[in-house]
Protein backbone atom coordinates (compact mmCIF):
# COMPACT_ATOMS: atom_id res chain seq x y z
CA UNK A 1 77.47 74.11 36.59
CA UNK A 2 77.36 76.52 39.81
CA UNK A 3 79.81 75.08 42.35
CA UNK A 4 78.03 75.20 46.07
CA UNK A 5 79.48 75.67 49.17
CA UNK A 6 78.28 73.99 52.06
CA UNK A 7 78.43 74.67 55.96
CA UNK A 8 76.48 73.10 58.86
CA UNK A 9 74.66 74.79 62.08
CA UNK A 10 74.08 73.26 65.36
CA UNK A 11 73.86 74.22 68.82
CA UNK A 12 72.40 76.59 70.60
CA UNK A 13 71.54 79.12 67.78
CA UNK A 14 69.36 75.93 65.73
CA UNK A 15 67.71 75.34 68.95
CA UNK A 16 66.37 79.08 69.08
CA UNK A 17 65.14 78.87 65.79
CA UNK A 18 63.42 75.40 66.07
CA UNK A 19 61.57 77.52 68.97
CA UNK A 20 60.87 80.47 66.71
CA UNK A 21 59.71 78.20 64.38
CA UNK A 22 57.53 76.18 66.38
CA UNK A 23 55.86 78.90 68.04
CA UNK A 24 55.01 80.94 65.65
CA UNK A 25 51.90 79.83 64.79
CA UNK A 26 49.38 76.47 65.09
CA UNK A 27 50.70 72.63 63.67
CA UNK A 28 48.63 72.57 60.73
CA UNK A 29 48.89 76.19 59.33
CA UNK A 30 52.78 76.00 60.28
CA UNK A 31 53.49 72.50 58.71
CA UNK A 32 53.86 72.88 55.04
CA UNK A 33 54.67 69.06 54.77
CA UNK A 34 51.99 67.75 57.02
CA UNK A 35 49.53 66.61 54.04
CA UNK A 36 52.51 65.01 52.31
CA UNK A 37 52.82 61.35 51.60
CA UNK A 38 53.99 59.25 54.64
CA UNK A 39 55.44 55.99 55.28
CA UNK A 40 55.34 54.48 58.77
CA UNK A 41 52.51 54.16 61.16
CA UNK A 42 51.38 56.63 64.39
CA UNK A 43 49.51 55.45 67.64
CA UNK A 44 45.78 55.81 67.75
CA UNK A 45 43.35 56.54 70.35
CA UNK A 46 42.39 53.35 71.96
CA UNK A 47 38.73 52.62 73.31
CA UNK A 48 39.89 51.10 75.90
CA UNK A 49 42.64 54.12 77.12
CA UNK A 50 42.53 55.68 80.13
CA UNK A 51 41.38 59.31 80.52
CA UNK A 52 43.66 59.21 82.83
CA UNK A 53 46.35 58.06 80.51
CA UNK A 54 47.18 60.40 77.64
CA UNK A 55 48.64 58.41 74.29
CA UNK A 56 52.21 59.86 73.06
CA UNK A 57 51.92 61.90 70.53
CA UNK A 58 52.57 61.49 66.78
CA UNK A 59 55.88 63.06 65.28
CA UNK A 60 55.12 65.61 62.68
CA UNK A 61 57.36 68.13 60.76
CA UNK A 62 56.98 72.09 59.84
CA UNK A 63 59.73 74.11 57.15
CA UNK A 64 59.54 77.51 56.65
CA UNK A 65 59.32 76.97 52.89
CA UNK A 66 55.93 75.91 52.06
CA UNK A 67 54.35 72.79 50.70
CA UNK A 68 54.35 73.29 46.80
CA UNK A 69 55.02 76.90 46.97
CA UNK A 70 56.87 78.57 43.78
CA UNK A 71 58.96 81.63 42.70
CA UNK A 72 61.30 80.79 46.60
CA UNK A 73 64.08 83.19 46.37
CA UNK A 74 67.03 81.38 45.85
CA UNK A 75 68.37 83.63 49.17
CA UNK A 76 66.44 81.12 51.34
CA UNK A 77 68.12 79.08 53.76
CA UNK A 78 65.75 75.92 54.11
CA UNK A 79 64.90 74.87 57.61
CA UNK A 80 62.97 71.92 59.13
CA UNK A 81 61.86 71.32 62.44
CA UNK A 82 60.18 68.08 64.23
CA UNK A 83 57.02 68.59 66.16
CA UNK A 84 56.32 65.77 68.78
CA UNK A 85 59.22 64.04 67.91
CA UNK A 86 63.10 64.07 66.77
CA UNK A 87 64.46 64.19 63.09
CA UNK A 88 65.84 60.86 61.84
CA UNK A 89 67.05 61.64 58.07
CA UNK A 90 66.70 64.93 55.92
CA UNK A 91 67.52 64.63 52.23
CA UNK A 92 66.65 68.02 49.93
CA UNK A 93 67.56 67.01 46.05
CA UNK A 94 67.41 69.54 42.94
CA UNK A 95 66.51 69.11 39.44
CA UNK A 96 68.39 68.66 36.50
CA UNK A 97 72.29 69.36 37.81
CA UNK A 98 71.66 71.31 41.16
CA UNK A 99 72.64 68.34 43.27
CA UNK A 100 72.06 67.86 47.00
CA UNK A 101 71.66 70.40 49.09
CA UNK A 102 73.62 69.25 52.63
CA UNK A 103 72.32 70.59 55.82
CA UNK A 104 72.40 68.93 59.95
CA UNK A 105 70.30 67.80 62.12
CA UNK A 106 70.61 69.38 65.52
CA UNK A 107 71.82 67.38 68.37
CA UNK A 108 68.65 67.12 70.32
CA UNK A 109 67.25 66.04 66.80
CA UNK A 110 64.74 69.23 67.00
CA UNK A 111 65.58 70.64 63.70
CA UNK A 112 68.05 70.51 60.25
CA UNK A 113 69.73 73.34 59.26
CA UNK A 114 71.65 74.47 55.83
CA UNK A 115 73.89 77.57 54.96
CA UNK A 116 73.64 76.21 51.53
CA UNK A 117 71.84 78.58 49.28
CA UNK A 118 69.31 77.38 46.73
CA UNK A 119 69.59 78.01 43.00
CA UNK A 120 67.49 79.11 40.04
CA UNK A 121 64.95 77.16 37.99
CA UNK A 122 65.20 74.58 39.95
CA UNK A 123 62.44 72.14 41.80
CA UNK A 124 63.97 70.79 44.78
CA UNK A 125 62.73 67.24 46.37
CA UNK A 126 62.09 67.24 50.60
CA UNK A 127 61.58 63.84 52.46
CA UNK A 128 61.98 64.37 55.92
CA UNK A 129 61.93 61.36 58.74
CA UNK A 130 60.86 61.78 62.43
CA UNK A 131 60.52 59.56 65.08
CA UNK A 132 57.29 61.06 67.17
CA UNK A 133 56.80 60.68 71.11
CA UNK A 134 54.79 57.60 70.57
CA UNK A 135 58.49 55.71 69.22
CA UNK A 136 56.56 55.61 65.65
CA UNK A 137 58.46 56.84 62.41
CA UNK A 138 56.86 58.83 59.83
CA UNK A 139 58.05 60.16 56.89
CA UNK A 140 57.21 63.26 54.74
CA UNK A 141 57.59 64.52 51.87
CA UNK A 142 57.34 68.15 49.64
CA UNK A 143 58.23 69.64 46.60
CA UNK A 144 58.86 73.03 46.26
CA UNK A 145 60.37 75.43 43.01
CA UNK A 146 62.64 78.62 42.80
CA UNK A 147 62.38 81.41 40.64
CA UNK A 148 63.99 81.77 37.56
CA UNK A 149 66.82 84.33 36.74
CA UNK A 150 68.55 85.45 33.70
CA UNK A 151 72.69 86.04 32.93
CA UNK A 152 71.23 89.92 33.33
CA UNK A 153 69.78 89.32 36.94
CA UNK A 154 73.26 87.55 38.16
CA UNK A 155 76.83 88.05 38.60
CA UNK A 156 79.89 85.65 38.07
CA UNK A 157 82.56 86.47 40.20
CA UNK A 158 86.28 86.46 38.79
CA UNK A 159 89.40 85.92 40.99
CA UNK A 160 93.08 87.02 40.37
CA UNK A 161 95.36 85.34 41.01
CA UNK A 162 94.50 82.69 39.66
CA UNK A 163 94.77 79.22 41.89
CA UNK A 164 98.48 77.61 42.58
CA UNK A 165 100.03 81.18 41.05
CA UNK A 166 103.05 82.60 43.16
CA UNK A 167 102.74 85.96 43.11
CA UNK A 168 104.63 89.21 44.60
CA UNK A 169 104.06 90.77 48.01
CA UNK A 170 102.42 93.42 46.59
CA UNK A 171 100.03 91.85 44.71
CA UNK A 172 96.18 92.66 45.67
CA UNK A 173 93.36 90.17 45.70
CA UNK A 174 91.21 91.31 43.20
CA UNK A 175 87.64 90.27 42.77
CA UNK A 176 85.90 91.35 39.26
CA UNK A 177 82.20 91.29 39.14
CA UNK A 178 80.72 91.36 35.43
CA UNK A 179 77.20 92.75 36.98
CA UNK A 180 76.90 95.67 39.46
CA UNK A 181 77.23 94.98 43.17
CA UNK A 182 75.26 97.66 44.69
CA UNK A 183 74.51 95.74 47.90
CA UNK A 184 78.80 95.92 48.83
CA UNK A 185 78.00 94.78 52.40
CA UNK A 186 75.99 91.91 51.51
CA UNK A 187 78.17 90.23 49.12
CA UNK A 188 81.47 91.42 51.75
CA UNK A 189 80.03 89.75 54.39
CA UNK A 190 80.73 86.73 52.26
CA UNK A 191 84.08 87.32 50.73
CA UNK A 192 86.94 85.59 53.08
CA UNK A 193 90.80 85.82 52.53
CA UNK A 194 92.68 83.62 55.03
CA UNK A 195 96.42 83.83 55.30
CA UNK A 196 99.28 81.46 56.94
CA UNK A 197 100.96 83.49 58.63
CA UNK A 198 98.04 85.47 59.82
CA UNK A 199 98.13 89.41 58.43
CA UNK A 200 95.72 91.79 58.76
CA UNK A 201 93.71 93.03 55.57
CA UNK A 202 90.76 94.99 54.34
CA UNK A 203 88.35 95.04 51.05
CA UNK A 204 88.78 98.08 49.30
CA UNK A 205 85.58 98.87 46.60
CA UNK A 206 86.94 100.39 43.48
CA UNK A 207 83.50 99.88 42.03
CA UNK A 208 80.24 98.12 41.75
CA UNK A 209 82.13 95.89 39.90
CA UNK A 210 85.67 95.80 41.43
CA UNK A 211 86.54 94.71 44.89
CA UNK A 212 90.22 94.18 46.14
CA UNK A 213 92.19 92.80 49.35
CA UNK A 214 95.07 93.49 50.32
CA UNK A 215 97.12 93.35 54.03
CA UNK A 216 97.99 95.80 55.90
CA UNK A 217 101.45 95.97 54.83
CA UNK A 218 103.20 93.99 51.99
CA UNK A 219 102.82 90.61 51.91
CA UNK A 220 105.16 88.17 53.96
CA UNK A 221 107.26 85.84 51.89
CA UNK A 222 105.91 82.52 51.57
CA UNK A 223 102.24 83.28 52.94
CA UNK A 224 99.64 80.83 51.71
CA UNK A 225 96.14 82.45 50.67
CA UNK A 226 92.87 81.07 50.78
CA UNK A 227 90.43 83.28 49.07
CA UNK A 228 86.93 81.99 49.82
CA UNK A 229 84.14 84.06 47.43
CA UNK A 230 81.13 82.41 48.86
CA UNK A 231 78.46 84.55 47.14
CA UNK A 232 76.38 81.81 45.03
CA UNK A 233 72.57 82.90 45.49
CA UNK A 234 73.21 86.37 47.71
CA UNK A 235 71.62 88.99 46.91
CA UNK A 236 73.78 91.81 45.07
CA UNK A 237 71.17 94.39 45.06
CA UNK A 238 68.64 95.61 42.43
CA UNK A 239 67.65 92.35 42.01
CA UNK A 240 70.58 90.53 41.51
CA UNK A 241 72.02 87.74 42.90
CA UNK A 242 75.68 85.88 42.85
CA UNK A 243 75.94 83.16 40.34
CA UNK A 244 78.55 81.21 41.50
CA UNK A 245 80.62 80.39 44.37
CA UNK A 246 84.52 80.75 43.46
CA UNK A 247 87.80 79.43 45.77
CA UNK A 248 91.09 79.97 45.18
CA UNK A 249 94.31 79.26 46.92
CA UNK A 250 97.91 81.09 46.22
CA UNK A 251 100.98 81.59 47.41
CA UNK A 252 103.15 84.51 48.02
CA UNK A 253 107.21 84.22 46.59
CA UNK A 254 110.09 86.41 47.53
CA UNK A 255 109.93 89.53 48.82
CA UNK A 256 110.66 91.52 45.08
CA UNK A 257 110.69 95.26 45.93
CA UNK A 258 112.31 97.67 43.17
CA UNK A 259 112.97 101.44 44.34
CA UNK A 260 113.65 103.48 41.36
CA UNK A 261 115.54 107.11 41.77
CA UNK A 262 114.69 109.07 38.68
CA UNK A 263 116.88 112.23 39.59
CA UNK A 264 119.64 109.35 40.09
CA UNK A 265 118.39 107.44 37.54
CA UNK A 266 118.90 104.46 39.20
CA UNK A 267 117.13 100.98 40.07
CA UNK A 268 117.60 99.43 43.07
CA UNK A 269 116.77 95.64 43.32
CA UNK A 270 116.03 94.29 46.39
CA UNK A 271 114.94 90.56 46.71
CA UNK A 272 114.06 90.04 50.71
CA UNK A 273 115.94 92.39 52.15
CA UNK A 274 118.94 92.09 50.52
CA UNK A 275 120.02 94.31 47.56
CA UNK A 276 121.35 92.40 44.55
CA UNK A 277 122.18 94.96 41.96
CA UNK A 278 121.70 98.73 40.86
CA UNK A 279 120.87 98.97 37.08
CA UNK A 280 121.03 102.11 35.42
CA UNK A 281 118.09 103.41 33.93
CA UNK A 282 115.96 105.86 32.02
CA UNK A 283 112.54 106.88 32.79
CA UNK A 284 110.05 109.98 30.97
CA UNK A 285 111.51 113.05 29.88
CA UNK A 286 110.16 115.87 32.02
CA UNK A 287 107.75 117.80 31.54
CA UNK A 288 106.56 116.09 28.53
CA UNK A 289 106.43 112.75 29.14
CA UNK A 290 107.30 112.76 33.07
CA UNK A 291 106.81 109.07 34.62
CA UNK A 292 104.25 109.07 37.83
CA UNK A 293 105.95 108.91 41.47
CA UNK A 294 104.16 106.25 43.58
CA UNK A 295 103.98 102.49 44.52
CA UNK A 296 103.41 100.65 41.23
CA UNK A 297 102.89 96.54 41.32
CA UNK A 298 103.92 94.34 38.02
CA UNK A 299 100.44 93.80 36.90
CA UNK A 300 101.98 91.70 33.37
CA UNK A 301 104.66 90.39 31.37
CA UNK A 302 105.28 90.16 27.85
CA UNK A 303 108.74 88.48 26.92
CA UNK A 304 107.74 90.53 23.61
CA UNK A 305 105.53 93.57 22.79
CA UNK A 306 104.88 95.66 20.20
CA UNK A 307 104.37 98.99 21.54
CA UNK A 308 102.19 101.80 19.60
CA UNK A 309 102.15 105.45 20.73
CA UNK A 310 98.54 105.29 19.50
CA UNK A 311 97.52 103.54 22.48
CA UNK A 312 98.60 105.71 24.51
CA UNK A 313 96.96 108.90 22.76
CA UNK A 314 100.17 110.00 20.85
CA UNK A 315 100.12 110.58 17.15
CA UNK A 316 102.54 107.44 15.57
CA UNK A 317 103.12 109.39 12.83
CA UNK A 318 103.62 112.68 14.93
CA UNK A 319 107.14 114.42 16.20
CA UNK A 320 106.70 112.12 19.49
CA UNK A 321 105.34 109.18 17.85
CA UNK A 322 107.02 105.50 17.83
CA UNK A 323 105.72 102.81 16.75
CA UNK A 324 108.17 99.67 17.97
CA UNK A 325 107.98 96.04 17.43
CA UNK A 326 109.30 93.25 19.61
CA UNK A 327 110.45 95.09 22.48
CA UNK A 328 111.92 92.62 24.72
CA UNK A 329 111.10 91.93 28.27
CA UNK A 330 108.44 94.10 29.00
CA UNK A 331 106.25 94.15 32.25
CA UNK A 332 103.39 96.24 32.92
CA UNK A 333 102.89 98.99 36.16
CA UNK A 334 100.48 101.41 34.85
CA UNK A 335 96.99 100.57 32.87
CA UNK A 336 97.98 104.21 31.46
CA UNK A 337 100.91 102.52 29.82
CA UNK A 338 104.11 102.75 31.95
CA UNK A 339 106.19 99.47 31.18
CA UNK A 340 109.92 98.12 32.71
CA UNK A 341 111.18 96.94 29.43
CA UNK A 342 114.47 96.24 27.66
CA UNK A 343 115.63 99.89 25.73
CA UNK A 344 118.68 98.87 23.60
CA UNK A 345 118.40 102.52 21.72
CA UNK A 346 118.62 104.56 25.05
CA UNK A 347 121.64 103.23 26.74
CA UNK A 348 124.00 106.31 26.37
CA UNK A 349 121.36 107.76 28.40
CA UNK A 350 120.64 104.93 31.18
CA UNK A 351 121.53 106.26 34.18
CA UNK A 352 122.40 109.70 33.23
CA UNK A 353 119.19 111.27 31.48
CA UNK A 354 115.33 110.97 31.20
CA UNK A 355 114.55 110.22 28.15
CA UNK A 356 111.94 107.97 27.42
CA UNK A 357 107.85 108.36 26.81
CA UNK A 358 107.12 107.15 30.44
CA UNK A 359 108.52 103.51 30.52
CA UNK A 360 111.60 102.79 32.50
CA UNK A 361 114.09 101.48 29.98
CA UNK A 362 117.53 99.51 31.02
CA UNK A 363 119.73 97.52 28.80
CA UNK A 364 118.78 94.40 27.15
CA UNK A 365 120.78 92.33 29.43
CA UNK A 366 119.41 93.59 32.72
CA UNK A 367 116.26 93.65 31.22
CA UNK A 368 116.56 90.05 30.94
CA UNK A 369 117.66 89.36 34.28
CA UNK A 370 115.32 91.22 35.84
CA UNK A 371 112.60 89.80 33.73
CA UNK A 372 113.04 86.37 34.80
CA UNK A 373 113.57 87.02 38.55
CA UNK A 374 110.15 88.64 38.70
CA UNK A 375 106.53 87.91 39.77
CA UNK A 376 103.48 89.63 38.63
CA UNK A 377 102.41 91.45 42.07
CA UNK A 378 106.24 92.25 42.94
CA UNK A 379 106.26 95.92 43.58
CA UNK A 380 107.94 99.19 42.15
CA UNK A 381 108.32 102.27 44.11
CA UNK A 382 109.20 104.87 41.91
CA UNK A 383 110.06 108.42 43.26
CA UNK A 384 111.73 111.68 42.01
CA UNK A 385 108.59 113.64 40.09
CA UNK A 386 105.94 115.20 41.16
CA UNK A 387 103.40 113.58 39.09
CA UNK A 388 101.61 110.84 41.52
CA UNK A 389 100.13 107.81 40.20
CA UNK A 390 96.33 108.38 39.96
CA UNK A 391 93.63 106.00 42.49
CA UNK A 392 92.84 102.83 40.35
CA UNK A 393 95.49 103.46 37.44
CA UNK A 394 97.02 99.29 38.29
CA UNK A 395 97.26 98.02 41.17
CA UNK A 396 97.82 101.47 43.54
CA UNK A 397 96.73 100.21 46.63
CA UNK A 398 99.63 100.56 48.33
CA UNK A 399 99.55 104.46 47.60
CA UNK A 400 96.63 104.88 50.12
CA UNK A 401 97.00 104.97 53.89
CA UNK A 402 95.75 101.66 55.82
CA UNK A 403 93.16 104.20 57.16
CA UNK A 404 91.83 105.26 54.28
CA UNK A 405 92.33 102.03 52.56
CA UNK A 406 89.89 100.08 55.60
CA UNK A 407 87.63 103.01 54.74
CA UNK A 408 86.79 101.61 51.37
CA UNK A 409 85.33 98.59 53.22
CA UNK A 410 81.50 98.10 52.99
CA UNK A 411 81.60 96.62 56.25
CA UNK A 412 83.83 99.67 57.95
């Protein structure tokens, strides 16, 4: 079932609409609900009224979705306004397991409002009560049905991390879409990350399909992050629309950052601030196998992988082949295949020569310390090669500028 999120409107800007709304054309063409069933009574002309004496009029009620109407976008925002009269209760009700939609009623009772989008296949219930100028109550009501959409025409929304995870300072908000988003702005006009401590940050499009935050600079220790995807029903474009609303809360741990020498050959492990230990390491023999220079991120951890040259487009059973199982504390930087992992077989050369395919290996021991003191999103900065990481192999964001990284903003 499609989670909803619902806000409310009042004020000034509902009372501008009501007056759009009740302008815009005459009572009966405007007022979709006015030949609905009603309970309640009205005042009518009396033969014995004065000219001289106008009756109060009748409360009536107009929507901008019309009476029995079918195929409504599931884009529209539902609005009802009171002619003659205030609003006394609005209740709007799907089918089947839509639920309620929840809107307001303006103060001056003039009209009800929702940010709540509607969704798909669904006939939705309106009963509507106003209490006219002549103190009367009448009640209205409508139905009214959406169009219908397939998986094809919508597009889940998938949010790392995932909610109560304590993550790195370098670790991205990443939002996966598993249909196109060729509409960027609409959707990012929708997509909130809130932080405590407040820090500045941007949405960066990879892709259609691939949108991810991160601040300005590296995270601060202990920030709390509310990541608010509030697409459900927007429009993505091409006819697509979001299918579901997603929220997720995290927290940032200690401030993990790893600076890794290769001429030195050398790790340097900082945990905020403060450096706890140098480990002596190997990384890719040059020019073969020469590891990238850049700010990597721990995207995974394996406390055991088999690793295969084959995925990596090396011949196992070639000169430069391996093929090695259970190697022990291993944690992913590069989608390419760059790993921090535990190198028992190397450790004449750890901190002396580059030897390896790529990976940086260390001994099993520090391996294992460094293994469990980490947090996916703690960050790597490797340098000593002239090989750069490459845009989008991990989590690189911290290898563009801030300007160029607000540039990749639909909303710049």
């Amino acid at each position: 079932m499609r989670s909803l999120a619902v806000r409310s409107t009042t004020g000034a800007a509902a009372l501008l609409l009501a007056a759009t709304l009740l302008s815009a054309c005459d009572a009966r063409s405007a007022n979709p609900l006015a030949d609905e069933e009603s309970t309640g009574s009205s005042s009518s002309p009396s033969s014995s009224a004065s000219s001289e004496a106008p009756q109060a009029a009748a409360g009536s009620i107009r929507s901008n979705v019309k009476r029995g109407a079918t195929d409504v976008t599931v884009d529209t925002l539902l609005r009802i306004a009171a002619v003659h009269g205030r609003l006394s209760t609005v209740t709007v009700t799907g089918s089947d397991e839509a639920g309620s939609v929840v809107g307001a009623i303006s103060g001056d009772g003039g009209l009800w409002t929702t940010e709540q989008r509607l969704e798909p296949s669904t006939t939705y219930a309106v009963s509507a009560t106003v209490r006219g100028e002549d103190g009367e109550l009448v009640t209205r009501r409508s139905r009214f049905s959406t169009q219908a959409l397939t998986l094809d025409q919508q597009t889940y929304p998938s949010v790392t991390p995932l909610a109560g995870q304590t993550v790195g300072v370098g670790m991205p908000v990443i939002v996966s879409f598993d249909v196109p988003v060729t509409d960027r702005a609409s959707f990012e006009k929708h997509m909130k990350v809130t932080t405590t401590p407040k820090q500045q940050g941007s949405w960066y499009w990879l892709s259609d399909n691939l949108a991810h935050w991160r601040p300005k600079n590296y995270w601060k220790a202990g920030t709390k992050v509310d990541v608010d995807v509030d697409v459900n029903s927007v429009p993505a474009g091409n006819g697509i629309y979001g299918q579901e609303d997603r929220h997720v809360s995290f927290e940032i741990g200690d401030a993990h950052v790893y600076k890794v020498d290769m001429n030195t050959h050398q790790m340097r492990v900082f945990s905020n601030g403060k450096l706890l230990r140098s480990l002596p390491i190997t990384t890719g023999e040059q020019p073969k196998f020469t590891t990238r220079s850049g700010v990597k991120v721990i995207i995974e951890k394996f406390d055991a992988k088999r690793m295969n040259s084959e995925t990596v487009g090396i011949d196992p059973n070639g000169p430069d082949g391996y093929d090695i199982d259970n190697v022990q504390w291993a944690m992913r930087v590069t989608y390419s295949g760059e790993f921090i992992h535990a190198a028992p077989w190397s450790v004449g050369s750890q901190g002396y020569a580059n030897v390896s395919h790529g990976c940086t290996g260390m001994s099993t021991a520090n391996a294992d310390w460094l293994y469990h003191m980490t947090n996916i999103g703690d960050v790597v900065e490797y340098v000593g090669t002239d090989r750069e990481i490459e845009p989008g192999n991990g989590y690189s964001d911290w290898n563009l500028s801030w300007a160029d990284y607000q540039q990749g903003s639909a909303l710049k």
